[in-house]
N, C-alpha and C. Protein backbone atom coordinates (compact mmCIF):
# COMPACT_ATOMS: atom_id res chain seq x y z
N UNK A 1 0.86 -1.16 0.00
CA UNK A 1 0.00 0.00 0.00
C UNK A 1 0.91 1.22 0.00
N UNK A 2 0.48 1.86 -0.77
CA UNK A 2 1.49 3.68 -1.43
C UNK A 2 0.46 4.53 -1.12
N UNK A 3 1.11 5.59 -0.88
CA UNK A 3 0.53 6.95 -1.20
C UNK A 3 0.83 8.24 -2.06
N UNK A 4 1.93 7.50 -2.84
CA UNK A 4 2.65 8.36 -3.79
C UNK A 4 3.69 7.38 -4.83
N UNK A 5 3.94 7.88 -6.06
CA UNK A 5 4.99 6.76 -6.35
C UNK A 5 6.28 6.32 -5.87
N UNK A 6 6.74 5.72 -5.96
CA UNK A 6 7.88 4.56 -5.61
C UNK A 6 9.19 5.29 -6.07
N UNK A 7 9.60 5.38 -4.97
CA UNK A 7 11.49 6.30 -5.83
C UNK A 7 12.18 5.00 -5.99
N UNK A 8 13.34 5.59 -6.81
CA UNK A 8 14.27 4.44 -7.26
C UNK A 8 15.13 3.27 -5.71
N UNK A 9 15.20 4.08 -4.80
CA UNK A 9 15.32 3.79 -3.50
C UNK A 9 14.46 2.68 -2.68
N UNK A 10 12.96 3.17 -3.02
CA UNK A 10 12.07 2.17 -2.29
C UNK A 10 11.90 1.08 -3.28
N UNK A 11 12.13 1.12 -4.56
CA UNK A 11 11.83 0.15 -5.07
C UNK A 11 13.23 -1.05 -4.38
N UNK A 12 14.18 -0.36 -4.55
CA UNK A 12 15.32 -0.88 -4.30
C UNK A 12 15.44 -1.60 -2.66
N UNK A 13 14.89 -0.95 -1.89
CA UNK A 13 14.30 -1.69 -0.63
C UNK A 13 13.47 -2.56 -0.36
N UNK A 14 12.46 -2.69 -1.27
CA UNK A 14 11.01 -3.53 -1.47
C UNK A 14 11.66 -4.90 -2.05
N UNK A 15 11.69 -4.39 -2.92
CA UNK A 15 12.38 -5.98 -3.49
C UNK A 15 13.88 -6.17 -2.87
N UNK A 16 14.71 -5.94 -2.39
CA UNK A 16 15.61 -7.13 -1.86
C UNK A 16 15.19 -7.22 -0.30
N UNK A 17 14.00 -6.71 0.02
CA UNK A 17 14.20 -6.96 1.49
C UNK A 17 13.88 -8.47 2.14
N UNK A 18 14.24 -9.39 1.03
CA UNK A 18 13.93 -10.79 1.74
C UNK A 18 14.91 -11.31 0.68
N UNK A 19 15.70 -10.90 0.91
CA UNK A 19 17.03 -11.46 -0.36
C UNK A 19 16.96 -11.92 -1.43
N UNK A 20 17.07 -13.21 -2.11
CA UNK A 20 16.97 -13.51 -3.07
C UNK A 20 15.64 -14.20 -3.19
N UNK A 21 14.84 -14.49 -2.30
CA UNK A 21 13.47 -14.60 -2.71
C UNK A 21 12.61 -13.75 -3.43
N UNK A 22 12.09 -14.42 -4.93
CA UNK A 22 11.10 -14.02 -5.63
C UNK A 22 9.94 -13.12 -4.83
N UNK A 23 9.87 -12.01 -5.55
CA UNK A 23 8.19 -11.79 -4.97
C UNK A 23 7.33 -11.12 -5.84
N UNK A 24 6.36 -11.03 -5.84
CA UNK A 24 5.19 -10.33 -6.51
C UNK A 24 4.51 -9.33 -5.43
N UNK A 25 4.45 -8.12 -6.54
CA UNK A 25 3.28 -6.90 -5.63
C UNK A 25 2.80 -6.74 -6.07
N UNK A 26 1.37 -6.78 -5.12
CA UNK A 26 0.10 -6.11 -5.32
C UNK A 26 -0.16 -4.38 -5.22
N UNK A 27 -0.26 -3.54 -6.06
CA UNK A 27 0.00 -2.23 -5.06
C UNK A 27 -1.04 -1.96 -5.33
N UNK A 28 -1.46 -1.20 -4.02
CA UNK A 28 -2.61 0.01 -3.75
C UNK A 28 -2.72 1.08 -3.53
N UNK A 29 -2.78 1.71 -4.06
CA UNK A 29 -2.52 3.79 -4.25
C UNK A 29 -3.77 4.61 -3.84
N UNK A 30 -3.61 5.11 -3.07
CA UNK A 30 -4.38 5.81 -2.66
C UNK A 30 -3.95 7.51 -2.45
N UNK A 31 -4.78 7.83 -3.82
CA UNK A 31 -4.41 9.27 -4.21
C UNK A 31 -4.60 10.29 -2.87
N UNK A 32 -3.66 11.02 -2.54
CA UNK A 32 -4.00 12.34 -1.60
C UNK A 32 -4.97 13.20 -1.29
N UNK A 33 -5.41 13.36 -2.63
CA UNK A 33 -6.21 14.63 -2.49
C UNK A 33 -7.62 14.39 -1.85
N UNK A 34 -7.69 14.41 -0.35
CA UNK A 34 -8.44 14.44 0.41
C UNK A 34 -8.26 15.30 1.14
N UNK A 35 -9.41 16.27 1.41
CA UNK A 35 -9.08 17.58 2.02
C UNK A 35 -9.02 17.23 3.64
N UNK A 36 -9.72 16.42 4.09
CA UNK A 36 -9.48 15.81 5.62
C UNK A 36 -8.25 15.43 6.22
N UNK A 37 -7.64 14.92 5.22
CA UNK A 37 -6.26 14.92 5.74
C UNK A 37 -5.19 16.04 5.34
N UNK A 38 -5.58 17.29 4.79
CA UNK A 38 -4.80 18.27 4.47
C UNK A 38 -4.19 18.77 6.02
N UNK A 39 -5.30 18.53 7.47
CA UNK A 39 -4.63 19.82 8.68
C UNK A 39 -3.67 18.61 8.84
N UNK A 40 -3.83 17.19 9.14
CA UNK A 40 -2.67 15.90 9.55
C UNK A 40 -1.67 16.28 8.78
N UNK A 41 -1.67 16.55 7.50
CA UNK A 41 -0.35 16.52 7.07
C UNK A 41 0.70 17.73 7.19
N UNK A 42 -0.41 18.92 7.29
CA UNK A 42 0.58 19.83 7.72
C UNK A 42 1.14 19.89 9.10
N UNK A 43 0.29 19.48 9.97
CA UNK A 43 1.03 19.59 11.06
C UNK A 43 2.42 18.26 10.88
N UNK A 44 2.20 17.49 10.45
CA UNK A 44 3.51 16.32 9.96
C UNK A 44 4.93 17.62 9.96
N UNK A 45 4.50 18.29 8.63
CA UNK A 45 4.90 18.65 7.84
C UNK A 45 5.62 19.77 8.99
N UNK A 46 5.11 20.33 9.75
CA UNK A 46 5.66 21.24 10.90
C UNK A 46 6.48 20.20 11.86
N UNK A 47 6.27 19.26 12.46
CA UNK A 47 6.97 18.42 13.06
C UNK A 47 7.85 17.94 12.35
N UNK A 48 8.58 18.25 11.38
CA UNK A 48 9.58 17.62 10.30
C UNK A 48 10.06 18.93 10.39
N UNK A 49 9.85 20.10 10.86
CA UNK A 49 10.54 21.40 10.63
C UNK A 49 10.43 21.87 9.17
N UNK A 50 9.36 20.57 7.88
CA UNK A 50 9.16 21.99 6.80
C UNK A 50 8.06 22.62 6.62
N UNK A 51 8.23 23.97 7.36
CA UNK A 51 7.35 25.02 7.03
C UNK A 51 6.95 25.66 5.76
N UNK A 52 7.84 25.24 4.53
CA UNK A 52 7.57 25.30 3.32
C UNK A 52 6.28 24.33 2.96
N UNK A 53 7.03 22.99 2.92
CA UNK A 53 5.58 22.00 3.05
C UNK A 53 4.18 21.99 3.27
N UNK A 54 4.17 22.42 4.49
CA UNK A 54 2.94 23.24 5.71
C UNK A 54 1.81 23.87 4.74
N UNK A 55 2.55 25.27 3.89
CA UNK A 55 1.92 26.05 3.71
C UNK A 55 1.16 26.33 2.28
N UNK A 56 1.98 24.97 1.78
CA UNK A 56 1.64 24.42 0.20
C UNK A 56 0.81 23.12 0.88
N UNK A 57 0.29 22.63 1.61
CA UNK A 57 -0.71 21.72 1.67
C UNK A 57 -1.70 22.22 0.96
N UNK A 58 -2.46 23.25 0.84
CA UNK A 58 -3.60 23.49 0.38
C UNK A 58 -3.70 23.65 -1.22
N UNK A 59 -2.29 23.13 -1.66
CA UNK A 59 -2.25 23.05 -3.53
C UNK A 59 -2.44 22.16 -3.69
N UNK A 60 -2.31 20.37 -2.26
CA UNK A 60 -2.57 19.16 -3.13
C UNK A 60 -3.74 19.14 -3.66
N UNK A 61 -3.57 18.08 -5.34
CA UNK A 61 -4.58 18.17 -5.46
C UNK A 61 -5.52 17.45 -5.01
N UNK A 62 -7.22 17.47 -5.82
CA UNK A 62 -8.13 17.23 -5.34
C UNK A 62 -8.73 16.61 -6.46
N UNK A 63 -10.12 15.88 -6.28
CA UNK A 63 -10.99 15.26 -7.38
C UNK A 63 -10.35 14.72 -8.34
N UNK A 64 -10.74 14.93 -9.72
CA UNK A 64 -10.10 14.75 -10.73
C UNK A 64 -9.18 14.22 -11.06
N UNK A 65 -8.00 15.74 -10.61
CA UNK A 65 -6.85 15.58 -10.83
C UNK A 65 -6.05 14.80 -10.00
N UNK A 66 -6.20 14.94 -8.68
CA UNK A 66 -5.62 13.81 -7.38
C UNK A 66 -5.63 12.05 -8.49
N UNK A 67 -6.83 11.82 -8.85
CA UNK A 67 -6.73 10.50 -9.17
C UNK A 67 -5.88 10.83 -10.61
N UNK A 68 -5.68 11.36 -11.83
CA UNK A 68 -5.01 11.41 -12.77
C UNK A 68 -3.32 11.48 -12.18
N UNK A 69 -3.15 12.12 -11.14
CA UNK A 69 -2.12 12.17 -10.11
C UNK A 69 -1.39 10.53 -9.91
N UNK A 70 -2.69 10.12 -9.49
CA UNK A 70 -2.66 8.90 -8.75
C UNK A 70 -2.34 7.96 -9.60
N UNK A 71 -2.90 8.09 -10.69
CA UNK A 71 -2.75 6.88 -12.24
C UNK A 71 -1.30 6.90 -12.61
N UNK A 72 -0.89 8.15 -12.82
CA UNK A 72 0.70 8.34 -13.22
C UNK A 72 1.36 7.73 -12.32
N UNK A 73 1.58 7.81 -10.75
CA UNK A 73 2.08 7.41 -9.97
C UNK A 73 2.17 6.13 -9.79
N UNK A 74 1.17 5.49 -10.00
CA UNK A 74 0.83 4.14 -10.24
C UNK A 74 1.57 3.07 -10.75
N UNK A 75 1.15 3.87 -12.35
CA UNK A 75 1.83 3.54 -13.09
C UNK A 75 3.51 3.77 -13.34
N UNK A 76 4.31 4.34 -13.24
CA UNK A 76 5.43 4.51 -12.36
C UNK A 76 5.99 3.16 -11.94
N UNK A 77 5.42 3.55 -10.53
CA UNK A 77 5.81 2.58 -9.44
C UNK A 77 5.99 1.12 -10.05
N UNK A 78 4.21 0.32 -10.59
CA UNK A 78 4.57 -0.63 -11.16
C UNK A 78 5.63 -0.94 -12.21
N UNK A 79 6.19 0.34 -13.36
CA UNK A 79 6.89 0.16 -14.08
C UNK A 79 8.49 0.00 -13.58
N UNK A 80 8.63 0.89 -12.37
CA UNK A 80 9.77 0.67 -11.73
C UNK A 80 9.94 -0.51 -11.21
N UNK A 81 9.23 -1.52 -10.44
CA UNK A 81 9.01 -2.73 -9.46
C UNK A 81 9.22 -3.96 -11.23
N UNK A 82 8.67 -3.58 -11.73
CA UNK A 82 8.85 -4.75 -12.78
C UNK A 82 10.71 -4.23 -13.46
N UNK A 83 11.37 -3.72 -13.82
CA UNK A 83 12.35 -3.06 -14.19
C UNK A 83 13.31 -3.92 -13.04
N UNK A 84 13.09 -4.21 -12.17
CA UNK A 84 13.87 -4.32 -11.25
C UNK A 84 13.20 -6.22 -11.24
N UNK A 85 12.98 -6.43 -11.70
CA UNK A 85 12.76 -8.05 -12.32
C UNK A 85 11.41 -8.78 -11.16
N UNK A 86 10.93 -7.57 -10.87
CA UNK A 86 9.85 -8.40 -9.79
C UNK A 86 8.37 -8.43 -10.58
N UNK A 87 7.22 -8.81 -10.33
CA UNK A 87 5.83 -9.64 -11.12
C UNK A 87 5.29 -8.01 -10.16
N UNK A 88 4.36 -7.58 -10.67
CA UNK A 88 3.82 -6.38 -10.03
C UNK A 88 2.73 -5.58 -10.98
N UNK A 89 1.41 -5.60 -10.25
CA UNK A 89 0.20 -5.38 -11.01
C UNK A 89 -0.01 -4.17 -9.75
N UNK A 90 -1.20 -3.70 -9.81
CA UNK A 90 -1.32 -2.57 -9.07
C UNK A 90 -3.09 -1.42 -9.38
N UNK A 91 -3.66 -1.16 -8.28
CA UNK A 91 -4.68 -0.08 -8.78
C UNK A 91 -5.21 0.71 -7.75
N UNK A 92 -6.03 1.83 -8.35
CA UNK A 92 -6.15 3.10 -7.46
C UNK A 92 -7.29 2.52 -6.80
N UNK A 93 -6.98 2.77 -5.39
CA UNK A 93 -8.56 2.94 -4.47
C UNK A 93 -8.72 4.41 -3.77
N UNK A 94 -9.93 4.81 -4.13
CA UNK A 94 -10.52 5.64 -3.93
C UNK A 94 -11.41 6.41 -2.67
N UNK A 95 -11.86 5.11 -2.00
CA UNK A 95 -12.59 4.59 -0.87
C UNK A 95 -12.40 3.39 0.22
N UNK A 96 -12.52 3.36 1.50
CA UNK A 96 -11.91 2.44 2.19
C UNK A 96 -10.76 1.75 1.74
N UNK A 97 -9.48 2.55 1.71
CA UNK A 97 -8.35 1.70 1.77
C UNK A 97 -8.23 0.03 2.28
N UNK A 98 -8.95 0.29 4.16
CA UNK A 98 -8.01 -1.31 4.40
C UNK A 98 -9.24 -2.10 4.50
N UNK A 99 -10.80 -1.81 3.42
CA UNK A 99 -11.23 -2.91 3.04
C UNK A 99 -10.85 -3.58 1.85
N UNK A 100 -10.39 -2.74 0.95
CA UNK A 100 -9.68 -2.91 -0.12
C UNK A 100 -8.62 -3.81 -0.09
N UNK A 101 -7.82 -3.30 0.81
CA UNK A 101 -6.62 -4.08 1.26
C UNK A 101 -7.10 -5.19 1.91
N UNK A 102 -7.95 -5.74 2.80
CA UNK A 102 -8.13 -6.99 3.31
C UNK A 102 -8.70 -7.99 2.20
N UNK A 103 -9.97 -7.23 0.81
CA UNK A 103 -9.84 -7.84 0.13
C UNK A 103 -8.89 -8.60 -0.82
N UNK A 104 -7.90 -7.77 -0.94
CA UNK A 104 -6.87 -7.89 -1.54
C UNK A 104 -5.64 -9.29 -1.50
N UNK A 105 -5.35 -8.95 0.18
CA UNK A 105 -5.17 -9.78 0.98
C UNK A 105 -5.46 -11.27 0.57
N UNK A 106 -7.06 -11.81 0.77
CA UNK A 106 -7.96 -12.56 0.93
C UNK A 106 -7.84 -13.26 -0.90
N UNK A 107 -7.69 -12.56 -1.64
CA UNK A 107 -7.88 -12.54 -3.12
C UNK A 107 -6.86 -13.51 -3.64
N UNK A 108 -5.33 -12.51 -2.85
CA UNK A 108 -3.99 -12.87 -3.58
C UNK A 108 -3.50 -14.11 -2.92
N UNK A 109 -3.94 -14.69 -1.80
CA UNK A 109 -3.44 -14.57 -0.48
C UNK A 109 -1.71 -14.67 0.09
N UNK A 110 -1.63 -13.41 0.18
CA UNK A 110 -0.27 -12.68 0.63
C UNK A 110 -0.06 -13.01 1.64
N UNK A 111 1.23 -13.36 1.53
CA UNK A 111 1.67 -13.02 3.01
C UNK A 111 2.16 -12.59 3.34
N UNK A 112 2.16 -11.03 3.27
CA UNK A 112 2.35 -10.35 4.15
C UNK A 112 1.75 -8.76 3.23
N UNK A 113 1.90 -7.86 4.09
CA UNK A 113 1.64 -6.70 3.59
C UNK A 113 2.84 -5.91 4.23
N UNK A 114 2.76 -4.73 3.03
CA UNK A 114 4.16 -3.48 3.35
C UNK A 114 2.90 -2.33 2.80
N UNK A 115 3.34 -1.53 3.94
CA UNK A 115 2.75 0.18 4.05
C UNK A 115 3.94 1.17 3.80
N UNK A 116 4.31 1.70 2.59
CA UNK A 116 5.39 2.57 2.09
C UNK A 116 4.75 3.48 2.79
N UNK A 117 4.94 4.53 3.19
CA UNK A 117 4.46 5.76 3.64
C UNK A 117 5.05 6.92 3.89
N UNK A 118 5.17 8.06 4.06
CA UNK A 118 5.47 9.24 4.64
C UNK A 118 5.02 8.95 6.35
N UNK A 119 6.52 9.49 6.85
CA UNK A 119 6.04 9.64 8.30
C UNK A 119 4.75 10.59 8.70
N UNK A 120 3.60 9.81 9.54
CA UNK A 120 2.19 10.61 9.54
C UNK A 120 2.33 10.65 11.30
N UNK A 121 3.00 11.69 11.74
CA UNK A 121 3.13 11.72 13.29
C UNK A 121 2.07 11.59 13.97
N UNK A 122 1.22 12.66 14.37
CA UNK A 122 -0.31 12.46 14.85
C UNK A 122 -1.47 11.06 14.82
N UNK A 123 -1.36 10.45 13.41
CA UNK A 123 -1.98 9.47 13.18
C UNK A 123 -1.18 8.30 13.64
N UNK A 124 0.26 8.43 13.90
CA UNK A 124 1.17 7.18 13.99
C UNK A 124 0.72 7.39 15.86
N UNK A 125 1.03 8.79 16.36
CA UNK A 125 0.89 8.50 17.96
C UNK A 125 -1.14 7.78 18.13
N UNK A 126 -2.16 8.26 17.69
CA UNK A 126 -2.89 7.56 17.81
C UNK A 126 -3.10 6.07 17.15
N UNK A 127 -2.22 6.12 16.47
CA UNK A 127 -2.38 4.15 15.98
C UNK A 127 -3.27 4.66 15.34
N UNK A 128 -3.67 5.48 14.34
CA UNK A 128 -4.44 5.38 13.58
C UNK A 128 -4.23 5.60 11.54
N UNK A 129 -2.99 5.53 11.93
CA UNK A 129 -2.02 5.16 10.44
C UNK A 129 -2.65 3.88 10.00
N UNK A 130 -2.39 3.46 8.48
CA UNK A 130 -2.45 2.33 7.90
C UNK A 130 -2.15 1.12 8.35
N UNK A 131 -1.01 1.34 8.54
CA UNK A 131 -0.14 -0.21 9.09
C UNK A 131 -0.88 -0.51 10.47
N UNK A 132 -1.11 0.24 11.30
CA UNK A 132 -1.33 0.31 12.69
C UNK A 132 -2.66 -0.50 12.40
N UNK A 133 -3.83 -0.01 11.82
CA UNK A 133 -5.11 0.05 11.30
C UNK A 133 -5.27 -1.40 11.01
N UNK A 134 -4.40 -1.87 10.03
CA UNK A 134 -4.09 -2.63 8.80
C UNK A 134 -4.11 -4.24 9.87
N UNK A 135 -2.94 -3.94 11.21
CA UNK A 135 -2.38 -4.57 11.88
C UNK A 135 -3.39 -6.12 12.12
N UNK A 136 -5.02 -4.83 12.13
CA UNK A 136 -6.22 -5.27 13.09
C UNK A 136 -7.01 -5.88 12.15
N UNK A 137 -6.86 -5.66 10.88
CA UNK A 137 -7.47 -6.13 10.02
C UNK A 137 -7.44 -7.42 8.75
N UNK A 138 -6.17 -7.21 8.32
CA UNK A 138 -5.64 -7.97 7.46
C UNK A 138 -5.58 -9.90 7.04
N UNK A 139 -5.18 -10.06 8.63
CA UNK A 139 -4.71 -11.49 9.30
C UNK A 139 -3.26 -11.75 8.80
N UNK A 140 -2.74 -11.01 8.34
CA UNK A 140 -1.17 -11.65 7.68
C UNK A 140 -0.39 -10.32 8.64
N UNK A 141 1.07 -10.75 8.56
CA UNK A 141 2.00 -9.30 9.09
C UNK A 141 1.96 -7.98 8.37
N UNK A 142 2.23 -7.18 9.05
CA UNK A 142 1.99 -5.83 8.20
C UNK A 142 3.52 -5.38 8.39
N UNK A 143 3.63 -5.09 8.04
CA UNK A 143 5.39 -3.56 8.05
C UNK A 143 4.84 -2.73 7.50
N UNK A 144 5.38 -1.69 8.76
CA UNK A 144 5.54 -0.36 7.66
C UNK A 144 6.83 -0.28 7.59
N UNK A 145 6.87 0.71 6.65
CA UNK A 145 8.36 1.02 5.57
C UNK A 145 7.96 2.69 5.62
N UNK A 146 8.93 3.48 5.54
CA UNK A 146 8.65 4.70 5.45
C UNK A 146 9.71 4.91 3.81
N UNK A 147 9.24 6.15 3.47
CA UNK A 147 9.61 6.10 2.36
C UNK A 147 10.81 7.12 2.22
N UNK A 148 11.28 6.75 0.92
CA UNK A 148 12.97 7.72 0.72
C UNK A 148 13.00 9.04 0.38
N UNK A 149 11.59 9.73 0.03
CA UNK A 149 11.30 10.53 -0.31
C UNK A 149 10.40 11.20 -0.04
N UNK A 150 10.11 12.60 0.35
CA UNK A 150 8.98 13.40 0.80
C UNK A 150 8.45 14.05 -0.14
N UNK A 151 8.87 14.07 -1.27
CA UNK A 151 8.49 14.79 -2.52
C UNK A 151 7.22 14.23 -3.23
């Protein structure tokens, strides 16, 4: 599960992080542009000391464009994860992330799940981040992974 595309870094973490074992990803993207989480991220974004960040929250986008956002990114990511010799399909959810994800789960049956993410302070101290969320839901292990990039 993503919330942005995959830098050359995380791909590079994702796949060798179980050495030379094969793997396949499922990815799930879940575009930003939700205005509910615009005050969480700025305050992140202040607890990271960038006040630049902060004050450009209110340009992510939204509707539309968030998901055309989201498609590119997507697409990306999977193109990077296959490049790097791994099996990797991938699609945007829009609505309930970790029913999506438990379907997902249940579908592929994985074992295990990885939450790439941006550090989400507020939501991480209430356990109410993905992975945390995910933990309760899934039935397989979760990791989170934070990601190489804030951009």
């Amino acid at each position: 599960m993503i919330e942005k595309a995959l830098t050359s870094a995380d791909v590079e973490f994702v796949t060798t992080l179980h050495g030379d074992e094969s793997a396949s990803f499922h990815v799930l993207l879940q575009p930003r542009g939700n205005q509910a989480d615009r005050l969480l991220r700025a305050i992140d974004d202040l607890a990271l000391g960038e006040l630049d960040e902060a004050a450009r929250e209110g340009e992510t986008p939204e509707g539309e464009q968030a998901l055309d956002e989201g498609e590119r990114a997507l697409e990306v990511s999977l193109q990077a994860l296959r490049a790097a010799g791994s099996e990797a399909e991938g699609r945007l959810i829009e609505d309930h992330p970790l029913d999506a994800l438990k379907s997902l789960v249940e579908e592929v049956g994985a074992d295990e799940v990885l939450v790439l993410t941006d550090p989400h302070y507020v939501e991480e101290f209430f356990h109410r981040d993905w992975a945390s969320r995910a933990r309760h839901k899934v039935g397989v292990p979760v990791l989170k992974l934070f990601s190489h990039s804030r951009t």
